[in-house]
C-alpha atoms as a PDB file:
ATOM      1  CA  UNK A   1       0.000   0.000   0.000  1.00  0.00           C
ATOM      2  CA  UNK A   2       1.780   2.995  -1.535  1.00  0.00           C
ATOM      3  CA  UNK A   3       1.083   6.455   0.993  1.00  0.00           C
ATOM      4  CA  UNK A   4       2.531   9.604   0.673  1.00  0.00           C
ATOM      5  CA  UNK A   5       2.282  11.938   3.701  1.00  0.00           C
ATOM      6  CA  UNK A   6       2.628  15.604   3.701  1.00  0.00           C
ATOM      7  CA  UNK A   7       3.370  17.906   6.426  1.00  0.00           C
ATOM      8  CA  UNK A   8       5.312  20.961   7.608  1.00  0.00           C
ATOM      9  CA  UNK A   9       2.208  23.483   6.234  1.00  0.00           C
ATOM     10  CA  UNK A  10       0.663  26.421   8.115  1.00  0.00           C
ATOM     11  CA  UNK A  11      -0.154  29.901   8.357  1.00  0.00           C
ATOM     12  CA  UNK A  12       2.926  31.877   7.782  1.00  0.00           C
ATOM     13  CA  UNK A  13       3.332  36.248   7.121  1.00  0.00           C
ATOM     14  CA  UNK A  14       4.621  37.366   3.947  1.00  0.00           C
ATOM     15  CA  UNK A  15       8.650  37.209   4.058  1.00  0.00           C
ATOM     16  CA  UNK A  16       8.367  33.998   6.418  1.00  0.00           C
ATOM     17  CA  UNK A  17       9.957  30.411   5.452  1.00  0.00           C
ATOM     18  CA  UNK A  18       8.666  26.569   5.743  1.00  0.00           C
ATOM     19  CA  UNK A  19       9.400  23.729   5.023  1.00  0.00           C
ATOM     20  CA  UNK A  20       7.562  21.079   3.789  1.00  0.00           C
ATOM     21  CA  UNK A  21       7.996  17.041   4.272  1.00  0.00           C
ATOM     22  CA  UNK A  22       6.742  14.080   1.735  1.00  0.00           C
ATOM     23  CA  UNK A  23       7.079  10.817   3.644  1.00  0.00           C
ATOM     24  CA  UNK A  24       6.734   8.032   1.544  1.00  0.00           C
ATOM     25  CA  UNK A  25       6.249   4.044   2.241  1.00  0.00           C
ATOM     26  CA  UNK A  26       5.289   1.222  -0.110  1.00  0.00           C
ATOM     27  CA  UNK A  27       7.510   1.773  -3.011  1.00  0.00           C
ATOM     28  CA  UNK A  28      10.877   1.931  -3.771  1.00  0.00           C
ATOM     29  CA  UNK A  29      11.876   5.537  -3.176  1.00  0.00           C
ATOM     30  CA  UNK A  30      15.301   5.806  -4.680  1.00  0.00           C
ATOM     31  CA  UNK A  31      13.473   4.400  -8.048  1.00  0.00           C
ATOM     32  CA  UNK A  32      10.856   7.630  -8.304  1.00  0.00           C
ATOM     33  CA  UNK A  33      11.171  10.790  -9.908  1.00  0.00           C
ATOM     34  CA  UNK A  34       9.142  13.220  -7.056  1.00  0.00           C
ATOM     35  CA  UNK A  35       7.614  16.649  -7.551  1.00  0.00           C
ATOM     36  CA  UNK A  36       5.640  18.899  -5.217  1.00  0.00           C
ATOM     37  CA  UNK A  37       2.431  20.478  -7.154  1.00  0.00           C
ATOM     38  CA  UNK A  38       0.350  23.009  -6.136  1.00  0.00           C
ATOM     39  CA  UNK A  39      -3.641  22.926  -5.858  1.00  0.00           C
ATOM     40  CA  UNK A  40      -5.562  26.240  -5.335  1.00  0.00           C
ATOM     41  CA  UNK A  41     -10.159  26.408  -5.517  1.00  0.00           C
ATOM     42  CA  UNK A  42     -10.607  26.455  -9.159  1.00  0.00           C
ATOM     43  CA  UNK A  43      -7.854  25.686 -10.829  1.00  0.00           C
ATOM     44  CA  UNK A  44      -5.589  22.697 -12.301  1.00  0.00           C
ATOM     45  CA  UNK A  45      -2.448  21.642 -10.534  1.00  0.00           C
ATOM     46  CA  UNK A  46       0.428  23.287 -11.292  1.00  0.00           C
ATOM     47  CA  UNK A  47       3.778  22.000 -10.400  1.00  0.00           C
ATOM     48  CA  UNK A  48       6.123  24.199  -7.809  1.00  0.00           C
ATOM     49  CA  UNK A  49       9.561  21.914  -8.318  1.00  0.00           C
ATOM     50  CA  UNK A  50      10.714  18.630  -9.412  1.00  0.00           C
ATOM     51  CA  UNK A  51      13.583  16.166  -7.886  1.00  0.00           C
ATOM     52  CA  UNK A  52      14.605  13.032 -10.340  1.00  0.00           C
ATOM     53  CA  UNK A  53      16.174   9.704  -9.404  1.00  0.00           C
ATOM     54  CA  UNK A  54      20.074  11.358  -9.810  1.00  0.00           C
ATOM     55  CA  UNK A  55      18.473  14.227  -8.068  1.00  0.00           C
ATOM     56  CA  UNK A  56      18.594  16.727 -10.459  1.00  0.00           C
ATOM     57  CA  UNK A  57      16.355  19.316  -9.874  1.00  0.00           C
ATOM     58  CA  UNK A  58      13.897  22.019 -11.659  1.00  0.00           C
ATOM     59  CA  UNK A  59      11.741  24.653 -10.465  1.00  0.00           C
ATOM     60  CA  UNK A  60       8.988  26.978 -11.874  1.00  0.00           C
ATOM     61  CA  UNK A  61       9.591  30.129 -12.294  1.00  0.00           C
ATOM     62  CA  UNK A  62       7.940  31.550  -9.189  1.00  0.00           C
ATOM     63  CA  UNK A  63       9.890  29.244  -7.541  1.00  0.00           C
ATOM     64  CA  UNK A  64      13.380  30.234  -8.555  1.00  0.00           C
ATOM     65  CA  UNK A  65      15.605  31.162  -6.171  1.00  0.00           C
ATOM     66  CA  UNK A  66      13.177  31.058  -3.194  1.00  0.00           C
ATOM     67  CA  UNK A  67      12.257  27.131  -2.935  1.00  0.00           C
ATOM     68  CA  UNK A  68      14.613  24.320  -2.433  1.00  0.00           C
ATOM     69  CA  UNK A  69      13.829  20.676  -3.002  1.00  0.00           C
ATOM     70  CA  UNK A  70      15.580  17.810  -1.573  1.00  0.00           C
ATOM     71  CA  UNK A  71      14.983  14.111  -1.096  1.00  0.00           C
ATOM     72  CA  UNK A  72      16.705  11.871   1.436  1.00  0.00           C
ATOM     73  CA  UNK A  73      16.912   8.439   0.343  1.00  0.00           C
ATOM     74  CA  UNK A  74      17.595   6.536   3.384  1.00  0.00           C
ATOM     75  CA  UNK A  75      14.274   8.687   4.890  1.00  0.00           C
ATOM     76  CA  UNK A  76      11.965   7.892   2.394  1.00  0.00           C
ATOM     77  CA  UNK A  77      11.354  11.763   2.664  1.00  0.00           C
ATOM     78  CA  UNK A  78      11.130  15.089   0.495  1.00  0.00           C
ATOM     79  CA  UNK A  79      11.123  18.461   1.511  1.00  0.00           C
ATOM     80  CA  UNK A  80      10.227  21.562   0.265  1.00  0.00           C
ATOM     81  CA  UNK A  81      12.284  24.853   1.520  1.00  0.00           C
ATOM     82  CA  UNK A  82       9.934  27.670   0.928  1.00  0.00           C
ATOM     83  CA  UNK A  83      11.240  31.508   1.876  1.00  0.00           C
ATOM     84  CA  UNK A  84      10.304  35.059   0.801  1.00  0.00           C
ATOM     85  CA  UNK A  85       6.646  33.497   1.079  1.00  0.00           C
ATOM     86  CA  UNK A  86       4.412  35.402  -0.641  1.00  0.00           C
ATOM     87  CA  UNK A  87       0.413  35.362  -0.767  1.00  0.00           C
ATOM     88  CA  UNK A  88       0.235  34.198  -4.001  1.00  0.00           C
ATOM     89  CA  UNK A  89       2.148  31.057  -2.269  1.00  0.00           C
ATOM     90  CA  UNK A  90      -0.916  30.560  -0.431  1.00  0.00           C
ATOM     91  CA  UNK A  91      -2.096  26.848  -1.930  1.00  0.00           C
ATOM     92  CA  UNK A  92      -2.325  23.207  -0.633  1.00  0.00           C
ATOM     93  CA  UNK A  93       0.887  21.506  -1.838  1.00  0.00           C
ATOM     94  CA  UNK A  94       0.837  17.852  -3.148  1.00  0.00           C
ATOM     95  CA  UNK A  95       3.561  15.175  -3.299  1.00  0.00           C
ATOM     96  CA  UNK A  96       4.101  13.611  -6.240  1.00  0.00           C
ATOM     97  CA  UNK A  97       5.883  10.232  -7.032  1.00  0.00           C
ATOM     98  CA  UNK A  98       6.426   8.801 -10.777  1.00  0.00           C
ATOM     99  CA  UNK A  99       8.094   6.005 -12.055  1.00  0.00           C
ATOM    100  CA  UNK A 100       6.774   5.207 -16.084  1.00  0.00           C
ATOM    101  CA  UNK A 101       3.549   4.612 -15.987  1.00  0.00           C
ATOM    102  CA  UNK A 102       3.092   4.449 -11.976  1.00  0.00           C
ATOM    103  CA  UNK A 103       2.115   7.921  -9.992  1.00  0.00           C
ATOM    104  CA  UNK A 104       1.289   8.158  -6.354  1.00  0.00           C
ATOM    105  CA  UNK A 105      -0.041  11.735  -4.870  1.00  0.00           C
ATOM    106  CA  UNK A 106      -0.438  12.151  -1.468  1.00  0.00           C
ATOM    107  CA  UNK A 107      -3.266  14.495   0.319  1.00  0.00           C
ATOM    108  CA  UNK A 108      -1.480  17.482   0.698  1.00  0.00           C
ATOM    109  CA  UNK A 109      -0.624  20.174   3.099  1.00  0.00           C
ATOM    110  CA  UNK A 110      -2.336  23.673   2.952  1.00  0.00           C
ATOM    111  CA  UNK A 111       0.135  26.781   2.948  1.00  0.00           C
ATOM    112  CA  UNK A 112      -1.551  30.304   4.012  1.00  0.00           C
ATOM    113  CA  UNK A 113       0.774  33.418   3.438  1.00  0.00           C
ATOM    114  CA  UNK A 114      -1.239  36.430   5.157  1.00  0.00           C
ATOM    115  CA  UNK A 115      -0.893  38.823   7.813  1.00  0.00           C
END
């Protein structure tokens, strides 16, 4: 039984940081390319940054240079660094594991940027 568990979300003022955690069981995590998406009322999923199997990395561009993502093997585990958070940040976020034709999203965690 494949779950992916997000956490780490919360009410945070503009300029604030947090980080996010994906903890995964059921698969084999080293052998899934993992992504954190982005869900807001009304609109399609849109994906915040992306971690593959050798770890490279890629970001959106509202991302750049404000998120980091990671992944720890050994953990099972993702994270998202956010900082600079800015209300238009405010979203659930999603985990997202792929391998070919196999993708596992967890429930996410909502993220409110607001005075």
């Amino acid at each position: 039984h494949v779950q992916l568990v997000e956490s780490g979300g919360g009410l945070v003022q503009p300029g604030g940081s947090l980080q996010l955690s994906c903890e995964v069981s059921g698969l084999t995590f080293s052998g899934y390319n993992l992504a954190w998406y982005v869900q807001c009322p009304g609109e399609e999923r849109g994906l915040v940054a992306s971690t593959s199997m050798a770890h490279e990395t890629d970001y959106a561009s509202s991302a750049k240079g404000r998120f980091t993502i990671s992944r720890n093997n050994r953990r099972s585990t993702m994270y998202l660094q956010m900082t600079d958070l800015k209300p238009e940040d405010t979203a659930v976020y999603l985990c997202h594991a792929r391998r070919g034709s196999r993708a596992f999203w967890g429930q996410g965690t909502q993220v409110t940027v607001a005075l």
